[in-house]
PDB file of N, CA and C in Angstrom:
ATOM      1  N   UNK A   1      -3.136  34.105   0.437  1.00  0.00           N
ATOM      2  CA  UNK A   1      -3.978  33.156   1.115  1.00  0.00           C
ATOM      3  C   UNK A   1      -3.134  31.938   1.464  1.00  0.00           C
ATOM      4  N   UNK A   2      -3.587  31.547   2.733  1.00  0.00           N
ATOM      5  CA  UNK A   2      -2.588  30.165   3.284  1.00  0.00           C
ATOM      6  C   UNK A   2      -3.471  29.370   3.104  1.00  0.00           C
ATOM      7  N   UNK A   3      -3.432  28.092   2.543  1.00  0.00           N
ATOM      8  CA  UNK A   3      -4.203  26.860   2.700  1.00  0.00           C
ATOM      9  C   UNK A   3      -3.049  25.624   3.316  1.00  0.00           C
ATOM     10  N   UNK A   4      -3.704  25.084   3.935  1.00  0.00           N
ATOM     11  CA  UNK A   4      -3.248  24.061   4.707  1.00  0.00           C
ATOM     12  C   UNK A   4      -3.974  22.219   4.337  1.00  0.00           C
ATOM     13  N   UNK A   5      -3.064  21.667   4.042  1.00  0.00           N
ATOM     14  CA  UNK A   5      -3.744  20.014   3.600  1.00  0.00           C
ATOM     15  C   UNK A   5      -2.781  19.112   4.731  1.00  0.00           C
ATOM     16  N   UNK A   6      -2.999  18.553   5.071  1.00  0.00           N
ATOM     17  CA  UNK A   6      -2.788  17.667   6.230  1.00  0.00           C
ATOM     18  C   UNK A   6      -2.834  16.133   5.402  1.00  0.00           C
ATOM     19  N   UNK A   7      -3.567  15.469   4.587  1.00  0.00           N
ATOM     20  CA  UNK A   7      -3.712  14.659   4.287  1.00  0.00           C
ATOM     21  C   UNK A   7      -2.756  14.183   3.244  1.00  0.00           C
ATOM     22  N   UNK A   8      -2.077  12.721   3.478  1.00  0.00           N
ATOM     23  CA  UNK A   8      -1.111  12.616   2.956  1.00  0.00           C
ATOM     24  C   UNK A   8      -1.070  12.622   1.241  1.00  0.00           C
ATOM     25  N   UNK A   9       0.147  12.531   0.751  1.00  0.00           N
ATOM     26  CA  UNK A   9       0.542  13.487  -0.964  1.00  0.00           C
ATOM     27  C   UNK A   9       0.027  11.948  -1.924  1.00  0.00           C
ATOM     28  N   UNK A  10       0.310  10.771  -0.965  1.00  0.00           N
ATOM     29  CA  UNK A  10      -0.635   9.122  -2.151  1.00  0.00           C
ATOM     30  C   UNK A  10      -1.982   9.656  -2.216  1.00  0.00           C
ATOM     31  N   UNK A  11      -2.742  10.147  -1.456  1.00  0.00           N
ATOM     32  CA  UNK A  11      -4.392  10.348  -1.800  1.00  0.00           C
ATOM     33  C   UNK A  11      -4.792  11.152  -2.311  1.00  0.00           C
ATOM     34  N   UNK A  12      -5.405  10.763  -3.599  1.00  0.00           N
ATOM     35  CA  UNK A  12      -5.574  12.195  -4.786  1.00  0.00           C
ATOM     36  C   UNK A  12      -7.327  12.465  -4.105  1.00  0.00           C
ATOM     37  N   UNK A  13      -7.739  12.280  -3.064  1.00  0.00           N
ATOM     38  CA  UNK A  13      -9.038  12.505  -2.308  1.00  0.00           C
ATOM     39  C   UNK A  13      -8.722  13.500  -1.378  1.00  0.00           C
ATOM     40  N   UNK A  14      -8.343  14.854  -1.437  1.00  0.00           N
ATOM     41  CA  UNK A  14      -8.027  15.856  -1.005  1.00  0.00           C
ATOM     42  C   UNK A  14      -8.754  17.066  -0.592  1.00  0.00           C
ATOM     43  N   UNK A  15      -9.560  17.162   0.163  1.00  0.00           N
ATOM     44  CA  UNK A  15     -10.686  18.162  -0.280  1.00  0.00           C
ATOM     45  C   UNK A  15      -9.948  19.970  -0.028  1.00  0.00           C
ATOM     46  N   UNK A  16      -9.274  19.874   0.408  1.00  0.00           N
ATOM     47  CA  UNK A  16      -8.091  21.492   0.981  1.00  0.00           C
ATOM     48  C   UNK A  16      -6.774  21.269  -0.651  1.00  0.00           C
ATOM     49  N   UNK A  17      -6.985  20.042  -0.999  1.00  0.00           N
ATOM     50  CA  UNK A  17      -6.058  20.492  -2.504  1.00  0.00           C
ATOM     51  C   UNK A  17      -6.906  20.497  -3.412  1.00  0.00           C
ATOM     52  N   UNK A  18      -7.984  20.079  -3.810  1.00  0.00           N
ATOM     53  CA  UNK A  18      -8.725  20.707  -4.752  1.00  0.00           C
ATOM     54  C   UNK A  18      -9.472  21.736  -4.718  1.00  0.00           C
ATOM     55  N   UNK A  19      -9.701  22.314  -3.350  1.00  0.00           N
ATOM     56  CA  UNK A  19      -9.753  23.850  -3.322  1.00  0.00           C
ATOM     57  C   UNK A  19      -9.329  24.724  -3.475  1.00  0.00           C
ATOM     58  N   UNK A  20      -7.386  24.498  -3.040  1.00  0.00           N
ATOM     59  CA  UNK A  20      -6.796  25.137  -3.672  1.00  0.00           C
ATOM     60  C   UNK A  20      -6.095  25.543  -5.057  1.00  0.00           C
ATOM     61  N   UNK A  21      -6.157  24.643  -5.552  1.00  0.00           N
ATOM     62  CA  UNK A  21      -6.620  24.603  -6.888  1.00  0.00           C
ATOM     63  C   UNK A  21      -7.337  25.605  -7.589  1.00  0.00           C
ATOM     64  N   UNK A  22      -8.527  25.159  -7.233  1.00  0.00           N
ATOM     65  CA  UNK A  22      -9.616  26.052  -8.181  1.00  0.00           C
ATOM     66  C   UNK A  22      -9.657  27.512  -7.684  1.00  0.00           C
ATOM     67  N   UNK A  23      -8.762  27.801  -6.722  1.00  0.00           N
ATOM     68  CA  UNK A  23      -8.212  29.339  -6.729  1.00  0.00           C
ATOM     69  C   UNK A  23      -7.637  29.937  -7.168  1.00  0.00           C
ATOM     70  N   UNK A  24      -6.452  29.331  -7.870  1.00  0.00           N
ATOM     71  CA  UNK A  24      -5.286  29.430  -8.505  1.00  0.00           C
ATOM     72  C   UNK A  24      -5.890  29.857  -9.486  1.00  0.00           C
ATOM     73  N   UNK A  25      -4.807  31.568 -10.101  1.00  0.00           N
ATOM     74  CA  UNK A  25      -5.065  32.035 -11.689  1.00  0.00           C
ATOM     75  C   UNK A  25      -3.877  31.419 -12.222  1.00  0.00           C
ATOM     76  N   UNK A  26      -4.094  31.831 -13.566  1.00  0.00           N
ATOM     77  CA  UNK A  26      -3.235  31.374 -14.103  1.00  0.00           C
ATOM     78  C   UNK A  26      -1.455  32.032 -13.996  1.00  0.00           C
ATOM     79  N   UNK A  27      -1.558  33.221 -12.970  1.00  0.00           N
ATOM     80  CA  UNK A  27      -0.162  33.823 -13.147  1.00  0.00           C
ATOM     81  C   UNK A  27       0.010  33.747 -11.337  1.00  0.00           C
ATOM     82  N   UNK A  28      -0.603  33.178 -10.948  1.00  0.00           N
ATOM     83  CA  UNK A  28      -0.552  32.724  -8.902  1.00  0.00           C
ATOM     84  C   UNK A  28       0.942  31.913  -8.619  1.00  0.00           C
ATOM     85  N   UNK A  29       1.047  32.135  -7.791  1.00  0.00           N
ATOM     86  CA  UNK A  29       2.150  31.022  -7.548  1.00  0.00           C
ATOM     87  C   UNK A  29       1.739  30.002  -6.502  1.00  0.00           C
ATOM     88  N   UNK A  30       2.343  29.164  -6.308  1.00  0.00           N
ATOM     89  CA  UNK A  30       2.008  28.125  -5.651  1.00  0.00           C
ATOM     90  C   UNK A  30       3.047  27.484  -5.253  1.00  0.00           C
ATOM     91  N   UNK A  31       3.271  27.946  -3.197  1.00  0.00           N
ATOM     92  CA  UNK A  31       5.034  26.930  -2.829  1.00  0.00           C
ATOM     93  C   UNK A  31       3.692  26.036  -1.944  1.00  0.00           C
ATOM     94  N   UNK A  32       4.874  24.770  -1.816  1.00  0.00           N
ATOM     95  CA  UNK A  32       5.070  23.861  -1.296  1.00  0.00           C
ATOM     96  C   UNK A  32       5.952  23.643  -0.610  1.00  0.00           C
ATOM     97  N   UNK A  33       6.037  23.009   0.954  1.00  0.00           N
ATOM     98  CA  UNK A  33       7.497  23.350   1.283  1.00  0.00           C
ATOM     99  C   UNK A  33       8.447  21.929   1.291  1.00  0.00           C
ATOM    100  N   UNK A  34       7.503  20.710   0.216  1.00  0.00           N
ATOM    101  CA  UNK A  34       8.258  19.888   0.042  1.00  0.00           C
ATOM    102  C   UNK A  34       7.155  18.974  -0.936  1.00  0.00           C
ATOM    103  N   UNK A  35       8.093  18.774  -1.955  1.00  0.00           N
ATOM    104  CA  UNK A  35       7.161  17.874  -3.259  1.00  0.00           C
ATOM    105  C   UNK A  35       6.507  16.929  -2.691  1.00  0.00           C
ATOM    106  N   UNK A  36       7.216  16.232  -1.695  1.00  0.00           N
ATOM    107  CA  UNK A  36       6.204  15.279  -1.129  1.00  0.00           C
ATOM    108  C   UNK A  36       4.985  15.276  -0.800  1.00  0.00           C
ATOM    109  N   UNK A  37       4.695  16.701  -0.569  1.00  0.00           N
ATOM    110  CA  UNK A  37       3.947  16.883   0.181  1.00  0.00           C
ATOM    111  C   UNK A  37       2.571  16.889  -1.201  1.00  0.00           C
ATOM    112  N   UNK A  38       3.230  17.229  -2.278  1.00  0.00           N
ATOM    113  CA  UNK A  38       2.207  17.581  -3.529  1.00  0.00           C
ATOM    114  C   UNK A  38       1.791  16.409  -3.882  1.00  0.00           C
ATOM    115  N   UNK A  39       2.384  15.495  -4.152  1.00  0.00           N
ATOM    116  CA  UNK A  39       2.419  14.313  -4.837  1.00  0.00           C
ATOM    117  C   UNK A  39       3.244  13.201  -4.545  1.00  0.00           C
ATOM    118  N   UNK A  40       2.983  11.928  -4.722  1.00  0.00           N
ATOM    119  CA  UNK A  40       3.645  10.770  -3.824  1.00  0.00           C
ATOM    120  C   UNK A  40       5.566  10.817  -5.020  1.00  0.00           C
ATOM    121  N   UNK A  41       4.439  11.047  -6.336  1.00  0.00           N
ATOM    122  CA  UNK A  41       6.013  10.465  -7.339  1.00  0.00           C
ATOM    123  C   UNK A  41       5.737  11.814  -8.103  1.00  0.00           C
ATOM    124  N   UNK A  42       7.421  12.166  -9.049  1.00  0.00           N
ATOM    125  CA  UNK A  42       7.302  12.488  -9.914  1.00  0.00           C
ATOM    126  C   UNK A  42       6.387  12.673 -10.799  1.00  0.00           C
ATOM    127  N   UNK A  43       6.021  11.776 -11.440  1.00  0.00           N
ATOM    128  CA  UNK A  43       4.974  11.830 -13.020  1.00  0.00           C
ATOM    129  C   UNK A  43       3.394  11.923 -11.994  1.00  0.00           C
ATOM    130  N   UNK A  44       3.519  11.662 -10.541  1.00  0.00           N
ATOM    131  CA  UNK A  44       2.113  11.989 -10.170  1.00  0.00           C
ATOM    132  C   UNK A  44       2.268  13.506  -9.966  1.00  0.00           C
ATOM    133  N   UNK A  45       2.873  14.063  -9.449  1.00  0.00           N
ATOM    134  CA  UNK A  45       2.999  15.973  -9.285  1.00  0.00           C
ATOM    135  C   UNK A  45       3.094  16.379 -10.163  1.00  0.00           C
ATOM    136  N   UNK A  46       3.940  15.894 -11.550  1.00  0.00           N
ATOM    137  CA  UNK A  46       3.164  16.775 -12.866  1.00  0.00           C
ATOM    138  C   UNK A  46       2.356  16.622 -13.839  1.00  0.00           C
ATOM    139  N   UNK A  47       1.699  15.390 -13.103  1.00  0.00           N
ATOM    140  CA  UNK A  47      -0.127  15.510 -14.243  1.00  0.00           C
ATOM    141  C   UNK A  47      -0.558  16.251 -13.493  1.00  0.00           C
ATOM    142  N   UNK A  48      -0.450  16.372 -11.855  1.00  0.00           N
ATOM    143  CA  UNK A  48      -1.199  17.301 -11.005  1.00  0.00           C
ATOM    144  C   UNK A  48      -1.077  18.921 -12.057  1.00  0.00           C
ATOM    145  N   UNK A  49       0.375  19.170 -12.256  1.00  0.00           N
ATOM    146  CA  UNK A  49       0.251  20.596 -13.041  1.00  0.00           C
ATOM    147  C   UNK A  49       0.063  20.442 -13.905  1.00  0.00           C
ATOM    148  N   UNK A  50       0.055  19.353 -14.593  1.00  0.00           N
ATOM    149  CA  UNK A  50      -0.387  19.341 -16.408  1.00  0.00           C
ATOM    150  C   UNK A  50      -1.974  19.730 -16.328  1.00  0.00           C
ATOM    151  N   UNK A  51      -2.668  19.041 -15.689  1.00  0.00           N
ATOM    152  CA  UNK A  51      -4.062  19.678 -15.319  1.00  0.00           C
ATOM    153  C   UNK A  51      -4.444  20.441 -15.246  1.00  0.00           C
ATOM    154  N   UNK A  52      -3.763  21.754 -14.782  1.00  0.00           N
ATOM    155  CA  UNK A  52      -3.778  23.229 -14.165  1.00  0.00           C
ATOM    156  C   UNK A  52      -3.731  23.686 -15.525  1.00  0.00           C
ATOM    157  N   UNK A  53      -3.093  23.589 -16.446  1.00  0.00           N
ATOM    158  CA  UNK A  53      -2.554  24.617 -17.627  1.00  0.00           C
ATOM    159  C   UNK A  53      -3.945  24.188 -18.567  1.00  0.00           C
TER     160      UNK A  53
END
């Protein structure tokens, strides 16, 4: 499945990333084709995955 978010990686008000999300199993993978795009900083992209687990 392709999901697409357009809205920039500072706004945790995402409605196409918290959908994709709650699709995700626990053995899914998940690219990005640039961190930026996940999260503005560091420690913000991995509470994003600390969340997930």
């Amino acid at each position: 499945m392709i999901v697409t978010d357009k809205t920039s990686g500072k706004n945790d008000l995402r409605p196409e990333f918290t959908a994709c999300h709650a699709l995700l199993d626990a053995d899914d993978t998940l690219a990005v084709p640039a961190l930026d795009r996940y999260g503005r900083s560091l420690q913000g992209s991995r509470g994003k995955l600390e969340g997930r687990q």
